[in-house]
C-alpha atoms as a PDB file:
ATOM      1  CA  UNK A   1      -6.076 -65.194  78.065  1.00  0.00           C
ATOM      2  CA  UNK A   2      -3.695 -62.670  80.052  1.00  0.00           C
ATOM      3  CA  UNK A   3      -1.598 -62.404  76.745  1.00  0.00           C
ATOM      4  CA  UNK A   4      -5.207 -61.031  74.864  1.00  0.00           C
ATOM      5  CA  UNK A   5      -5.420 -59.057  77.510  1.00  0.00           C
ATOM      6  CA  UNK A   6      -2.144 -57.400  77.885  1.00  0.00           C
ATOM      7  CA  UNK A   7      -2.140 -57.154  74.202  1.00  0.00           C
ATOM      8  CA  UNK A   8      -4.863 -55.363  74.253  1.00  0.00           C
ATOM      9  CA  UNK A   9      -4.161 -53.569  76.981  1.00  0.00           C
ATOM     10  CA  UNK A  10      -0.543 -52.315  75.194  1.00  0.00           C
ATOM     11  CA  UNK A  11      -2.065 -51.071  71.680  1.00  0.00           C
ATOM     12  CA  UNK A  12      -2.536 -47.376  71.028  1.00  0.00           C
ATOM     13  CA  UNK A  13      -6.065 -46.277  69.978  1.00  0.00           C
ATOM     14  CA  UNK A  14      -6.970 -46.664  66.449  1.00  0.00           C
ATOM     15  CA  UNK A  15      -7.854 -43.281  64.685  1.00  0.00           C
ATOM     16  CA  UNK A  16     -11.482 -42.611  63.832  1.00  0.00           C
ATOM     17  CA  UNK A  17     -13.770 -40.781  61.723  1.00  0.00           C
ATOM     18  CA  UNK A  18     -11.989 -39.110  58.662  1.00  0.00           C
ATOM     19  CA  UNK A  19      -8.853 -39.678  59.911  1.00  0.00           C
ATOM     20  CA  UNK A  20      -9.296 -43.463  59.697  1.00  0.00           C
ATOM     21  CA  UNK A  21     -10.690 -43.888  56.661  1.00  0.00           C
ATOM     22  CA  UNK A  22      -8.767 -45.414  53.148  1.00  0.00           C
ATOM     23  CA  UNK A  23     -11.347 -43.211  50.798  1.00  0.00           C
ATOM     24  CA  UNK A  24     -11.480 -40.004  52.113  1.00  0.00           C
ATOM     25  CA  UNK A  25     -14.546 -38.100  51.486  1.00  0.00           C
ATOM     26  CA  UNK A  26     -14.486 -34.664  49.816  1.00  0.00           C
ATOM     27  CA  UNK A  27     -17.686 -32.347  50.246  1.00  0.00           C
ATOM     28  CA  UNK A  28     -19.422 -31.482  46.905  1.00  0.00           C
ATOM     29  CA  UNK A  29     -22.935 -29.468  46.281  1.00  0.00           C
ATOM     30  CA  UNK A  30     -23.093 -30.397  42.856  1.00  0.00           C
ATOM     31  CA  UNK A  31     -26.525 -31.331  41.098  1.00  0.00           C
ATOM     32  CA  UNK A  32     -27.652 -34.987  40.554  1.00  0.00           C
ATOM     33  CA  UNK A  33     -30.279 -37.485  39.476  1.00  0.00           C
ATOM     34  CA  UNK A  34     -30.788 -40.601  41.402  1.00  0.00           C
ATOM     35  CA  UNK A  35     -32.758 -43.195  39.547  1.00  0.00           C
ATOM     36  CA  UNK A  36     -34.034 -46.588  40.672  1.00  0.00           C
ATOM     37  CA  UNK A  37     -36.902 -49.219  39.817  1.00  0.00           C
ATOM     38  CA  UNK A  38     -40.110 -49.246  42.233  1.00  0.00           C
ATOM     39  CA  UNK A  39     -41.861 -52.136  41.273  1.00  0.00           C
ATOM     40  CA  UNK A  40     -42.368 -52.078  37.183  1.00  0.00           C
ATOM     41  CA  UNK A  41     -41.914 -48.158  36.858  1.00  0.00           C
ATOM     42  CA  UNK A  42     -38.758 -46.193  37.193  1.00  0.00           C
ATOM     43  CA  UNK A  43     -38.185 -43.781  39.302  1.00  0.00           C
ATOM     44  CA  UNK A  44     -35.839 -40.568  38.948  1.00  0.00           C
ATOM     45  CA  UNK A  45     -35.383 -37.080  40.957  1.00  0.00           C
ATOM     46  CA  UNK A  46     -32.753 -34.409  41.750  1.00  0.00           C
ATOM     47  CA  UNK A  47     -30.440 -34.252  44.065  1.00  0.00           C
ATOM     48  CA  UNK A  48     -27.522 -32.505  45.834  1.00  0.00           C
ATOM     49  CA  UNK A  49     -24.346 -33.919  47.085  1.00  0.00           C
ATOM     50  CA  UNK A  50     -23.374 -33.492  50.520  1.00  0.00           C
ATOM     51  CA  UNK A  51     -20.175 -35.518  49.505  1.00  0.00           C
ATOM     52  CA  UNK A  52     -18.143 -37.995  47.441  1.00  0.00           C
ATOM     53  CA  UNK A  53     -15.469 -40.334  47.575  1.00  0.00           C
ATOM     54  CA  UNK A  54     -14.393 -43.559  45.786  1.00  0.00           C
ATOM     55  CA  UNK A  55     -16.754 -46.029  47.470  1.00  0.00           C
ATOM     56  CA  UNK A  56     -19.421 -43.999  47.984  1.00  0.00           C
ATOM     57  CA  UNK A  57     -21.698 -41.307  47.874  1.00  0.00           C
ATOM     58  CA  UNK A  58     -24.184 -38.738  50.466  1.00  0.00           C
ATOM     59  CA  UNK A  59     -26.472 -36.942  49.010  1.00  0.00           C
ATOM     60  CA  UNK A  60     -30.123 -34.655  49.654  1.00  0.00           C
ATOM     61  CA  UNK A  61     -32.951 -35.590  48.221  1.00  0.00           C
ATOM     62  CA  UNK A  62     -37.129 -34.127  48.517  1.00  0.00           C
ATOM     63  CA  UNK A  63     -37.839 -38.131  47.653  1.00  0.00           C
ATOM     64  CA  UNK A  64     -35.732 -40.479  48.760  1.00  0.00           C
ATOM     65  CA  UNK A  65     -35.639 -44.015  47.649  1.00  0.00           C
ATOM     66  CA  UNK A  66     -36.470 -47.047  49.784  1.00  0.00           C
ATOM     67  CA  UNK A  67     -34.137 -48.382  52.113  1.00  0.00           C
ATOM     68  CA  UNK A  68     -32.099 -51.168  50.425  1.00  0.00           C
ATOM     69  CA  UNK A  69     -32.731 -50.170  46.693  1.00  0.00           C
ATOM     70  CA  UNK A  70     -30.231 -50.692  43.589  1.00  0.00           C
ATOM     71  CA  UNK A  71     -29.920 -47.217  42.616  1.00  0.00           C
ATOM     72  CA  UNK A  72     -28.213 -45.294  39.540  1.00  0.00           C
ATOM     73  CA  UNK A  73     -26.621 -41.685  40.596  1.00  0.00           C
ATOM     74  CA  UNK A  74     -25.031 -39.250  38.024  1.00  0.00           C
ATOM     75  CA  UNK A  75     -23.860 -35.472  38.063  1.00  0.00           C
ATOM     76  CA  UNK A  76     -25.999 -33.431  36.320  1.00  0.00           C
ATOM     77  CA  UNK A  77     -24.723 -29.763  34.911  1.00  0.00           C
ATOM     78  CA  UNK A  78     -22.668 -28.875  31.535  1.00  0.00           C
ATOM     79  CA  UNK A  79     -21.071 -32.437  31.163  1.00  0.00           C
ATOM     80  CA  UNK A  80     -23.332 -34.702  32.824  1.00  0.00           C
ATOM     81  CA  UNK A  81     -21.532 -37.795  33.804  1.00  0.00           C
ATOM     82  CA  UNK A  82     -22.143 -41.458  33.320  1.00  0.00           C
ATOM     83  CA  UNK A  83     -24.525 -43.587  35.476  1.00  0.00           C
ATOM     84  CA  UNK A  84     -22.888 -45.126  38.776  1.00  0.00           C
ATOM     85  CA  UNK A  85     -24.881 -48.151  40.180  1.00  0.00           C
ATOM     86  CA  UNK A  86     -25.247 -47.776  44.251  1.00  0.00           C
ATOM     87  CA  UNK A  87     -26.960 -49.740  47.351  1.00  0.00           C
ATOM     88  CA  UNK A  88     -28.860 -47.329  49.112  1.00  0.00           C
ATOM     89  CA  UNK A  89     -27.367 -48.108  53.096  1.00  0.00           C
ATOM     90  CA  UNK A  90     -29.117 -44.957  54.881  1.00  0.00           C
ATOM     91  CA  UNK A  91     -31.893 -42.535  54.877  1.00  0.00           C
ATOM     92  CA  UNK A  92     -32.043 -39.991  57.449  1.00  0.00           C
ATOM     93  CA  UNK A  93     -34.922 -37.173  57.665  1.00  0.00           C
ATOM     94  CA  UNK A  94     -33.499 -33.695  57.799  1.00  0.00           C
ATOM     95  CA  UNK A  95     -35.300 -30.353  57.390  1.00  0.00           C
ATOM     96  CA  UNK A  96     -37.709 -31.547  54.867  1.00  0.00           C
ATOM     97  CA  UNK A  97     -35.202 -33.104  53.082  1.00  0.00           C
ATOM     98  CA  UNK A  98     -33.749 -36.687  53.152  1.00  0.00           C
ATOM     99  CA  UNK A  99     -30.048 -37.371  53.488  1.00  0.00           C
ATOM    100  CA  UNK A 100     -29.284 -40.525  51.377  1.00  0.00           C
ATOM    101  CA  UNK A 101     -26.026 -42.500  51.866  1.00  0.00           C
ATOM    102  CA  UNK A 102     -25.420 -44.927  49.224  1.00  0.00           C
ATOM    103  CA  UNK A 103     -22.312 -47.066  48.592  1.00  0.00           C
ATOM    104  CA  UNK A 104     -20.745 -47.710  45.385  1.00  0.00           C
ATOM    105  CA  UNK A 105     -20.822 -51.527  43.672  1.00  0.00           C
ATOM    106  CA  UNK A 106     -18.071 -50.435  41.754  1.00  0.00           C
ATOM    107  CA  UNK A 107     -15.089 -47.908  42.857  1.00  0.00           C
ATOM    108  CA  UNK A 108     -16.398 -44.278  41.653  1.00  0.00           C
ATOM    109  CA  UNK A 109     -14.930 -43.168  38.241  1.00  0.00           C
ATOM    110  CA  UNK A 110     -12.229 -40.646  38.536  1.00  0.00           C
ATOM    111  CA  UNK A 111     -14.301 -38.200  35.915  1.00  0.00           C
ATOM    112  CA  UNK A 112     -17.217 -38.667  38.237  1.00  0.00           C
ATOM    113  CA  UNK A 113     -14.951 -37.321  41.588  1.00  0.00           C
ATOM    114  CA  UNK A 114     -12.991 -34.813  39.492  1.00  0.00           C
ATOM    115  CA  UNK A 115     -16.527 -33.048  38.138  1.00  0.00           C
ATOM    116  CA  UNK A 116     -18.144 -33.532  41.789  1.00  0.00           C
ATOM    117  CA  UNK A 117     -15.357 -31.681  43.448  1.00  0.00           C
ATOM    118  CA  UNK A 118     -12.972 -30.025  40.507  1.00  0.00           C
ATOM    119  CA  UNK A 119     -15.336 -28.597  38.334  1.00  0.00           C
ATOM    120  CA  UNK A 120     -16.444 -24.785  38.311  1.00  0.00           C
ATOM    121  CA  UNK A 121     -20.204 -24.682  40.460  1.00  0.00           C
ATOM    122  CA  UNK A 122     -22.760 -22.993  38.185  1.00  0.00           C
ATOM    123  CA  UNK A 123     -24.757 -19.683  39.217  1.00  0.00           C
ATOM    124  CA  UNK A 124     -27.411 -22.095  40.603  1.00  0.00           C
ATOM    125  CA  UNK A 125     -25.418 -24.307  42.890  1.00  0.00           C
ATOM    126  CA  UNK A 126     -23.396 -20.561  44.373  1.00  0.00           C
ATOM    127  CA  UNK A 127     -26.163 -18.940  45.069  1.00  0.00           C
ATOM    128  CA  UNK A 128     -27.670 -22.872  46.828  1.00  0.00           C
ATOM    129  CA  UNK A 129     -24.352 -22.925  48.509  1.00  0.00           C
ATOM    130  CA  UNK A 130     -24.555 -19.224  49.655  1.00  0.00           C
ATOM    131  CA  UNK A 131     -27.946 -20.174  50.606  1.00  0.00           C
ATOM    132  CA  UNK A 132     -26.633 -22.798  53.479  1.00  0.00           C
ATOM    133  CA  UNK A 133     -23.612 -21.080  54.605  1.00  0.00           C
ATOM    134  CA  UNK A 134     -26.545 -18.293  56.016  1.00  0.00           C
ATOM    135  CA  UNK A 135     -28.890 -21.062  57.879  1.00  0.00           C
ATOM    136  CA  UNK A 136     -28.212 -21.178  61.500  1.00  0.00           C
END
């Protein structure tokens, strides 16, 4: 037991937050569509990225989906992308919104990452962009 102890004791602090993590997270605000089934019917609506990285996903929403769900996400815009299969893992009111964290079944695509954070915004997501950087 004194040699857990010590041990512990001994080890330098781990790092946390972004620091710590293996799939970094890069911040988006592109446009998508989150999709999922509620009971026989589907159910789609828009959506914002907060951001992106290989396992998962954060995103706003007006609707979110419930807690739990299966849900599809993909990039909407000039080159929409393909349809990424998620587990919905949080939902947190904010401002009217939702904020919707949802982790990947599958690691993200890399032509799903490159258009979330590589690709030119439109006029519509610049001027939505602009839009936040003014909000207190």
């Amino acid at each position: 037991m004194n040699d857990n102890l010590l041990g512990f004791l001994k080890a330098r602090p781990r790092a946390v937050g972004e620091a710590f993590r293996t799939n970094p997270r890069h911040q988006s605000r592109r446009r998508a569509l989150v999709s999922w089934q509620q009971g026989r019917e589907s159910r789609t609506v828009k959506a914002r990225l907060i951001d992106i990285s290989r396992m998962g996903v954060a995103l706003t929403a007006s609707t979110p989906p419930p807690s739990s769900a299966v849900v599809c996400i993909r990039l909407v815009g000039s080159t929409p992308t393909p349809w990424i299969e998620g587990d919905v893992v949080g939902i947190e009111p904010t401002d009217g919104t939702y904020r919707i964290r949802i982790k990947f079944r599958e690691p993200c695509p890399t032509i799903m990452i490159k258009s979330a954070v590589l690709a030119p915004q439109t006029s519509e997501e610049k001027t939505a962009s602009s839009a936040d950087a003014k909000q207190p």
